[in-house]
N, C-alpha and C. Protein backbone atom coordinates (compact mmCIF):
# COMPACT_ATOMS: atom_id res chain seq x y z
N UNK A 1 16.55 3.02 -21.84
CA UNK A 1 15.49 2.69 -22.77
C UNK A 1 14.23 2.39 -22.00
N UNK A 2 12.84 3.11 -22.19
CA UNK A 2 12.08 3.18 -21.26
C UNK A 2 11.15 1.70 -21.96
N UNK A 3 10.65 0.95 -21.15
CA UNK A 3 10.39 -0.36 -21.31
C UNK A 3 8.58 0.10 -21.80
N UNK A 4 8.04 -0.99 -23.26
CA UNK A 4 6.55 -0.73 -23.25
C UNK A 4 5.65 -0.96 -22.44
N UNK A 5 4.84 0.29 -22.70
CA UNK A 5 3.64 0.51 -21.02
C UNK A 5 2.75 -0.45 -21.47
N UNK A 6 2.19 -0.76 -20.90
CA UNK A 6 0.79 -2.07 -20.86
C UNK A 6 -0.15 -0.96 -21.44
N UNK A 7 -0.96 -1.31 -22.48
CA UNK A 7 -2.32 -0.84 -22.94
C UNK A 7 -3.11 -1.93 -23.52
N UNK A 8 -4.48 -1.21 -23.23
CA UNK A 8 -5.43 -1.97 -23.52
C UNK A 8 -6.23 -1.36 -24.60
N UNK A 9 -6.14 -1.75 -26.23
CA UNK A 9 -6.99 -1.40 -26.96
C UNK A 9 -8.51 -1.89 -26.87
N UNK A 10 -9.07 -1.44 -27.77
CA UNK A 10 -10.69 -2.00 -27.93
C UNK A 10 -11.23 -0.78 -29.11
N UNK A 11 -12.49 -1.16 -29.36
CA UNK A 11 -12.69 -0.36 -31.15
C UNK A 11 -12.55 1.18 -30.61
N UNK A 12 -13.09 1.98 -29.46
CA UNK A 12 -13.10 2.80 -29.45
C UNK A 12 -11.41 3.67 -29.14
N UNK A 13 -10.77 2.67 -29.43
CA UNK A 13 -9.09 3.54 -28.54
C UNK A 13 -8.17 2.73 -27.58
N UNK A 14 -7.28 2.99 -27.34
CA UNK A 14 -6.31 2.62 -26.84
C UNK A 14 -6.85 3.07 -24.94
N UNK A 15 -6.19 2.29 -23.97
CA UNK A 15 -6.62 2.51 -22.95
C UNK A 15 -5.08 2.44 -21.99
N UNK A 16 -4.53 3.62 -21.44
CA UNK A 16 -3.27 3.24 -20.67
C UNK A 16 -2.95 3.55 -19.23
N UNK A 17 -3.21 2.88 -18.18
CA UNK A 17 -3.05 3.23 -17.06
C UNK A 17 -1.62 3.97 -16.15
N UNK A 18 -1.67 4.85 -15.92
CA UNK A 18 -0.59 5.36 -14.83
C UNK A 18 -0.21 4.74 -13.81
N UNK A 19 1.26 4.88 -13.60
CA UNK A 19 1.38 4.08 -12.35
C UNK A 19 0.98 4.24 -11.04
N UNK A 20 0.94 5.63 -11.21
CA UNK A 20 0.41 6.57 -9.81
C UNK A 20 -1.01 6.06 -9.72
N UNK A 21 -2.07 5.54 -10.65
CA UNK A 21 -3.08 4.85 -10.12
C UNK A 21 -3.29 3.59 -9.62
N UNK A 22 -2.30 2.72 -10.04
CA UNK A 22 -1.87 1.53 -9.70
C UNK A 22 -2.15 1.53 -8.24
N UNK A 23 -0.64 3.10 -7.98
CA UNK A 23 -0.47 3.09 -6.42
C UNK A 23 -1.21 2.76 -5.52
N UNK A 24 -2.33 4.09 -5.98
CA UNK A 24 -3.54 4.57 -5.25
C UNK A 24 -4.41 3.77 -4.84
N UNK A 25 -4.93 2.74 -5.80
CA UNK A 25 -5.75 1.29 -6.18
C UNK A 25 -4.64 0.50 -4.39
N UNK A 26 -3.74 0.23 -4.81
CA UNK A 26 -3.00 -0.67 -4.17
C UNK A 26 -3.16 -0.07 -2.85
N UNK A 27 -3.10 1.11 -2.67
CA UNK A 27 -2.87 1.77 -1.40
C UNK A 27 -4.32 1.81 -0.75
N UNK A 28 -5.29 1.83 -1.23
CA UNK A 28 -6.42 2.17 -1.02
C UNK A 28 -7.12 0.83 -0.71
N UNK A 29 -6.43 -0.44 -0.78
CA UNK A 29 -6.81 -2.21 -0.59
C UNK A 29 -5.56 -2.13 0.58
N UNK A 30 -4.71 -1.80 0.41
CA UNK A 30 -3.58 -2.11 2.11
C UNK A 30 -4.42 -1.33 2.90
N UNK A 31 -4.72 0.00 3.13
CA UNK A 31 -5.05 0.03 4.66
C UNK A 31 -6.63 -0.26 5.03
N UNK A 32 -7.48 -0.85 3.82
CA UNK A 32 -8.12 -1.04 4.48
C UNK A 32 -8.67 -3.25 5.07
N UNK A 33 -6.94 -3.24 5.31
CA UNK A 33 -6.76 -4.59 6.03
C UNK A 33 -6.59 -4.23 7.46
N UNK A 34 -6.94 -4.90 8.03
CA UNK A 34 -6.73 -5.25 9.69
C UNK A 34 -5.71 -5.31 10.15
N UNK A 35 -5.27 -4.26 10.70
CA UNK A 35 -3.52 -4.52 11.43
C UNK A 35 -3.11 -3.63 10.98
N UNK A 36 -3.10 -2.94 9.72
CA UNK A 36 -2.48 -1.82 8.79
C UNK A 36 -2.80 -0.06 9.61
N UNK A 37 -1.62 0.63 10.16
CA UNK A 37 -1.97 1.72 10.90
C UNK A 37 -1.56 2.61 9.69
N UNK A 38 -1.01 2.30 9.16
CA UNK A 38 -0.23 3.71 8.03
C UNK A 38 0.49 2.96 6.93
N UNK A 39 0.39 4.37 5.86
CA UNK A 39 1.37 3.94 4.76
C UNK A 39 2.38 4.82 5.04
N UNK A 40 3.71 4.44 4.51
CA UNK A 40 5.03 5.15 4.71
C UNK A 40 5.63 5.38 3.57
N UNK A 41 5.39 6.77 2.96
CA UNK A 41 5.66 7.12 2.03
C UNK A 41 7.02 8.11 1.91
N UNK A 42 7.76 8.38 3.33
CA UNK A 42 9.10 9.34 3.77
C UNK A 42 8.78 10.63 4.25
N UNK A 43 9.70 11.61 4.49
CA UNK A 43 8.82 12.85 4.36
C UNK A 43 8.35 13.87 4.01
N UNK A 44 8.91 13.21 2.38
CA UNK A 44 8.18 14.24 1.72
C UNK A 44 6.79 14.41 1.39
N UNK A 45 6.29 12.88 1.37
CA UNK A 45 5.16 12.57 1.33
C UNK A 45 4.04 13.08 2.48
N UNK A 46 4.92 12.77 3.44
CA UNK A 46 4.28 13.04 5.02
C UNK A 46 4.01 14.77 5.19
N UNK A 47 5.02 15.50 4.40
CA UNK A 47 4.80 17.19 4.52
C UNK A 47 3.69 17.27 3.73
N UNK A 48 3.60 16.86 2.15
CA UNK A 48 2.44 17.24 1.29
C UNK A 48 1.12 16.85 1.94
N UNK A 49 1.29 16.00 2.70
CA UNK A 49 -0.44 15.48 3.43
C UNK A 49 -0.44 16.45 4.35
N UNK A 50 0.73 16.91 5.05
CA UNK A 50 0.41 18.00 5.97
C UNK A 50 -0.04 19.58 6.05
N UNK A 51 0.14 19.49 4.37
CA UNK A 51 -0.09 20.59 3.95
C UNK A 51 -1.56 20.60 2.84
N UNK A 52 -2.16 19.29 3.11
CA UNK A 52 -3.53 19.38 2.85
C UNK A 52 -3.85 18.73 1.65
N UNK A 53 -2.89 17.78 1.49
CA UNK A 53 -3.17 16.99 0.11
C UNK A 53 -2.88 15.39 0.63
N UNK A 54 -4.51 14.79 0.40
CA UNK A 54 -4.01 13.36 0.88
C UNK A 54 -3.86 12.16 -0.49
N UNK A 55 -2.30 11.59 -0.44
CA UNK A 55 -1.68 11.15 -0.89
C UNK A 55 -1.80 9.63 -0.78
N UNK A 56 -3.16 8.28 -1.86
CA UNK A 56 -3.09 7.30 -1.42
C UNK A 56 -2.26 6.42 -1.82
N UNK A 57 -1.67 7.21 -2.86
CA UNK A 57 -0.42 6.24 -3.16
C UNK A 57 0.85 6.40 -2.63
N UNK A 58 1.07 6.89 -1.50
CA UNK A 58 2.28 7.24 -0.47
C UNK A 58 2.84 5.71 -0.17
N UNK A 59 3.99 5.48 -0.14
CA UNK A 59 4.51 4.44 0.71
C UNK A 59 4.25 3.48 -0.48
N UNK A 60 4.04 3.36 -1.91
CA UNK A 60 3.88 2.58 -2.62
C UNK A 60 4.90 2.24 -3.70
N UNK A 61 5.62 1.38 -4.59
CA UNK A 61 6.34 2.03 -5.64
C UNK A 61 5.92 0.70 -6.55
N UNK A 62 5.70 1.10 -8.06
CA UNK A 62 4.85 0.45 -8.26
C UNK A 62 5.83 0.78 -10.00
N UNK A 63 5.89 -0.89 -10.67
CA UNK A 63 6.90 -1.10 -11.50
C UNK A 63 6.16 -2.03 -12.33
N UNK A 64 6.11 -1.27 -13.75
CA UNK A 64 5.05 -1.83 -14.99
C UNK A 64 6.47 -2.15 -16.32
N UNK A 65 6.08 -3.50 -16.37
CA UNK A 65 7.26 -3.61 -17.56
C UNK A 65 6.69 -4.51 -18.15
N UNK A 66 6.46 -4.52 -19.76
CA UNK A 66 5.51 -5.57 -20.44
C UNK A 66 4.29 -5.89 -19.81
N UNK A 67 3.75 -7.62 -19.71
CA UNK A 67 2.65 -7.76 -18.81
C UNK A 67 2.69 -8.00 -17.73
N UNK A 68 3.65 -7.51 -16.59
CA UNK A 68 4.23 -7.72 -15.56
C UNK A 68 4.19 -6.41 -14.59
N UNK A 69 3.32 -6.76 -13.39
CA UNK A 69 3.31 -5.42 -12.53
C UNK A 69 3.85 -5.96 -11.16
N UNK A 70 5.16 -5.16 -10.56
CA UNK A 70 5.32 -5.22 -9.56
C UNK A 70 5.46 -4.11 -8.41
N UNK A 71 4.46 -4.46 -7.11
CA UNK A 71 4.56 -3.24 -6.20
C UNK A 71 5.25 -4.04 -5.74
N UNK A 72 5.46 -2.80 -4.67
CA UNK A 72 6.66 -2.30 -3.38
C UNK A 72 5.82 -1.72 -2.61
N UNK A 73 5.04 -2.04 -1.32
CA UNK A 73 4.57 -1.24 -0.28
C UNK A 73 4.96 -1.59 0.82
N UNK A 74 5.34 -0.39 1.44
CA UNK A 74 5.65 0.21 2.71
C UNK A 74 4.83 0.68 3.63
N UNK A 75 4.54 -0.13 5.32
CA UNK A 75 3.31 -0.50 5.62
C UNK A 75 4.11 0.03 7.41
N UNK A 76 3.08 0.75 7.88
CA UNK A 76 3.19 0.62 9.68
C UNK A 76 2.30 0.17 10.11
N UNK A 77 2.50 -0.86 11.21
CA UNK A 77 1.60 -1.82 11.50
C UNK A 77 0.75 -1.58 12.98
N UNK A 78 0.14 -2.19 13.07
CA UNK A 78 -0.58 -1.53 14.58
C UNK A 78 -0.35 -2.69 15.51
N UNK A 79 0.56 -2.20 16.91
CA UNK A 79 0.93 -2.63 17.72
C UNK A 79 -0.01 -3.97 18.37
N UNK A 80 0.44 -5.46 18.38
CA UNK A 80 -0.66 -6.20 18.61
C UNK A 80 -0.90 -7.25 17.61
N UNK A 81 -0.62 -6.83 16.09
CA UNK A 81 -1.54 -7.44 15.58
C UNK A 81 -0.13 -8.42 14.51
N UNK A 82 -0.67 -10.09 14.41
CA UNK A 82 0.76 -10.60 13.63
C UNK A 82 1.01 -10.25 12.51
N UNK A 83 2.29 -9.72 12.52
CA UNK A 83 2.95 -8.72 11.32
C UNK A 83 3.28 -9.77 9.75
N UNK A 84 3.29 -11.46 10.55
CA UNK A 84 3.61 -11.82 8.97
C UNK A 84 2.10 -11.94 8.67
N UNK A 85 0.62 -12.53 9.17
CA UNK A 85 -0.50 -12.25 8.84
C UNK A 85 -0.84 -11.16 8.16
N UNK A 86 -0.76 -10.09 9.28
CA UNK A 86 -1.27 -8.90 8.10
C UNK A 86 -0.59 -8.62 6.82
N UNK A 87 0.75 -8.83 6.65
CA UNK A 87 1.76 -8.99 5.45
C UNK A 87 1.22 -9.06 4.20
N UNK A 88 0.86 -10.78 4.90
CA UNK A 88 0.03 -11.49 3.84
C UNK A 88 -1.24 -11.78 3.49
N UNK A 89 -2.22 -10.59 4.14
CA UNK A 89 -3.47 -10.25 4.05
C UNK A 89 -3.43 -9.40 3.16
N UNK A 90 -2.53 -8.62 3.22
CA UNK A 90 -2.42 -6.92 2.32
C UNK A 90 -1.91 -7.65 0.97
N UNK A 91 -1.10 -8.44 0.59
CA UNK A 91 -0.29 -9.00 -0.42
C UNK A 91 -1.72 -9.66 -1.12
N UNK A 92 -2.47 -10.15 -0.71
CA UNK A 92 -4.17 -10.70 -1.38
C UNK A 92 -5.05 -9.33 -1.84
N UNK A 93 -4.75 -8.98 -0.90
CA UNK A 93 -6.03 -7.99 -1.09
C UNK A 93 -5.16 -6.77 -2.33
N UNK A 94 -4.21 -6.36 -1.86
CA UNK A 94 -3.90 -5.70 -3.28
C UNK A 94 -3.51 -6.49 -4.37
N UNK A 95 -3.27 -7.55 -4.89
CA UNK A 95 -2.89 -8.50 -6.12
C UNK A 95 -4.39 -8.04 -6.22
N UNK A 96 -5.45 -8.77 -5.64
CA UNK A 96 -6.89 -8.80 -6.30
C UNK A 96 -7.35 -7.48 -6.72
N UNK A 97 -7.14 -6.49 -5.98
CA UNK A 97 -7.86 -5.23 -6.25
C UNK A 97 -6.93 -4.82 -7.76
N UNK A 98 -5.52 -4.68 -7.82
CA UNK A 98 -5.30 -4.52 -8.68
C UNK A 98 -5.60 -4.75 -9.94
N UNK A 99 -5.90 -6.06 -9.54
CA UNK A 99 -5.98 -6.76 -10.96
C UNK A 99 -7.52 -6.87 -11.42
N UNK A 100 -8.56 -6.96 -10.68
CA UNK A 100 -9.48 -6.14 -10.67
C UNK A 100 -9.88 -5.21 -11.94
N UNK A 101 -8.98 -4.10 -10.64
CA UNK A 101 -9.53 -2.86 -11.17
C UNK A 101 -8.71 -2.14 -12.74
N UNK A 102 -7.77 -2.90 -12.88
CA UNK A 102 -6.72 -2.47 -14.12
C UNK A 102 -6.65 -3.28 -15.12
N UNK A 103 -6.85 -4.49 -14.92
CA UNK A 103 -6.83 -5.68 -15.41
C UNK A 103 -5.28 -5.86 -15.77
N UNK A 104 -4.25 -5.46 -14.90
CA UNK A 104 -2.88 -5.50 -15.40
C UNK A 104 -2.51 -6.75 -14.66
N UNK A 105 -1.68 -7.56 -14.32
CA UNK A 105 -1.33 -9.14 -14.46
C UNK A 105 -0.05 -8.51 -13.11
N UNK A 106 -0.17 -8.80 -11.89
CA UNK A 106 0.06 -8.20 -10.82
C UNK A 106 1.02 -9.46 -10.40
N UNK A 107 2.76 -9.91 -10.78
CA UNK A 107 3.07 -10.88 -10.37
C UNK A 107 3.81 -11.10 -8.90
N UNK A 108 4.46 -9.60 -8.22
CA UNK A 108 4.73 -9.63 -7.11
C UNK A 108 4.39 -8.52 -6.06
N UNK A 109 3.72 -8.49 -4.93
CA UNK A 109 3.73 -7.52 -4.50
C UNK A 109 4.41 -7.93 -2.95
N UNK A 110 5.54 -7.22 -2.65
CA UNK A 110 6.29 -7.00 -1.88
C UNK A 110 6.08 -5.94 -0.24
N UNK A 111 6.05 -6.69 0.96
CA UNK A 111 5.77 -5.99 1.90
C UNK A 111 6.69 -5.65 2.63
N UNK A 112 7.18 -4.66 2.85
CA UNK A 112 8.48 -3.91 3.61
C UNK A 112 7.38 -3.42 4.87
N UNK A 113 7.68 -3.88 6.19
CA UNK A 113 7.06 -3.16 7.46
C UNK A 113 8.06 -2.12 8.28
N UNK A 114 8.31 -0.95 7.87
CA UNK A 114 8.99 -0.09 8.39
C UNK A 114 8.72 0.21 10.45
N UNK A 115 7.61 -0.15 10.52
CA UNK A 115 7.61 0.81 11.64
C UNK A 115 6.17 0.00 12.81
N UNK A 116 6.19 0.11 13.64
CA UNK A 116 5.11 -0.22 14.40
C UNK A 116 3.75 0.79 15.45
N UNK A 117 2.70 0.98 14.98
CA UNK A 117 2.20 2.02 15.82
C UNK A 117 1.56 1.93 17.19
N UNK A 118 1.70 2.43 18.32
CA UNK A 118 1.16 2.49 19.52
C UNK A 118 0.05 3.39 19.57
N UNK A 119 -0.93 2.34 19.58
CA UNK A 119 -2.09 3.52 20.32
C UNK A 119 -2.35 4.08 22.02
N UNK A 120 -2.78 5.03 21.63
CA UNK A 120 -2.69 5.58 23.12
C UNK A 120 -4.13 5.48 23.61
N UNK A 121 -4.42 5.20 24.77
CA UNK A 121 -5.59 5.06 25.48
C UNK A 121 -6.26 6.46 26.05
N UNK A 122 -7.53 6.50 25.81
CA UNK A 122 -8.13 7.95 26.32
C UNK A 122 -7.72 8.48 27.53
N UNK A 123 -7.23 9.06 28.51
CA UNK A 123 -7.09 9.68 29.59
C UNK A 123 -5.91 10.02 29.89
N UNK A 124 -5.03 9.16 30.45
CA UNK A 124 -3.77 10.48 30.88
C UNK A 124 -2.76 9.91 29.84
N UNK A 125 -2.25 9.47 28.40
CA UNK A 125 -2.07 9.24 27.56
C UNK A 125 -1.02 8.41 28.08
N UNK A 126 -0.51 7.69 28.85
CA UNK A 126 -0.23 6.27 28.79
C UNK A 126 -0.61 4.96 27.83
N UNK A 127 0.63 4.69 27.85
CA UNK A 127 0.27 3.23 26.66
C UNK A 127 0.42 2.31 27.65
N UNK A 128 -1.04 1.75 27.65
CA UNK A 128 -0.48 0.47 28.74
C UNK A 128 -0.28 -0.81 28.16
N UNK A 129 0.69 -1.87 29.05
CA UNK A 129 1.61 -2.76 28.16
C UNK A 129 2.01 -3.81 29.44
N UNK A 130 1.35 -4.60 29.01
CA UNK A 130 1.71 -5.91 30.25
C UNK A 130 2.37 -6.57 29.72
N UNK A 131 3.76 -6.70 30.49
CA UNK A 131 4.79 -7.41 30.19
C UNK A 131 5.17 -8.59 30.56
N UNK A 132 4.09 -9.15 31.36
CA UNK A 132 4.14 -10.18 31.34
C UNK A 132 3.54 -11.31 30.40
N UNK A 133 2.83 -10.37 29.11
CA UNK A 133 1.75 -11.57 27.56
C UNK A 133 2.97 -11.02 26.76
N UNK A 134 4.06 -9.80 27.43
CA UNK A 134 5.35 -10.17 26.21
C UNK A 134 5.62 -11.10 26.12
């Protein structure tokens, strides 16, 4: 039994948001936090961008039931930077944008960090890594 979608009437009509914009909204406030290298959307997601379609709601999953919205994002982080901080930088910044921009009532958003990214330094592509500030 598919649960009622959130709409917003007003005199001119009914108003109903997709979840896939939710995503996008949400996805589009995670990476642009500090620490955030990628969204991880699997690979199917990862082929369709490769094939020339960029996907901002990748790595997102995003669950509307009554007045209750809950994401799921899936986040690679950039090597360096503290993973429960940025967590909970991205967890602000998308509640607000969401709610924002949809006016839908945003009660959990959930950070899964799959993966960590290494940047590589210009020249002979070594990652350099002092192991002794491990």
């Amino acid at each position: 039994m598919d649960m009622p979608r959130p709409e917003i009437s007003n005199e001119f009509g009914t108003i109903r948001i997709a979840d896939e914009v939710v995503a996008t909204v949400a996805g589009l406030a995670a990476v642009e936090v500090e620490g955030v290298a990628a969204m991880s959307g699997g690979w199917s997601t990862d082929l369709v961008e490769k094939l020339g379609k960029k996907n901002f709601g990748k790595g997102i999953k995003v669950e509307v039931i009554n007045d209750e919205t809950k994401i799921d994002i899936f986040l690679v982080i950039e090597f360096g930077y503290p993973i429960p901080q940025v967590a909970a930088d991205v967890q602000r910044e998308v509640k607000q944008a969401v709610e924002t921009m949809t006016g839908l009532n945003v009660t959990l958003v959930n950070v899964h960090i799959v993966g960590v990214s290494l940047k590589k330094s210009p020249g002979d592509g070594e990652i350099p890594v002092d192991l002794e500030e491990l």
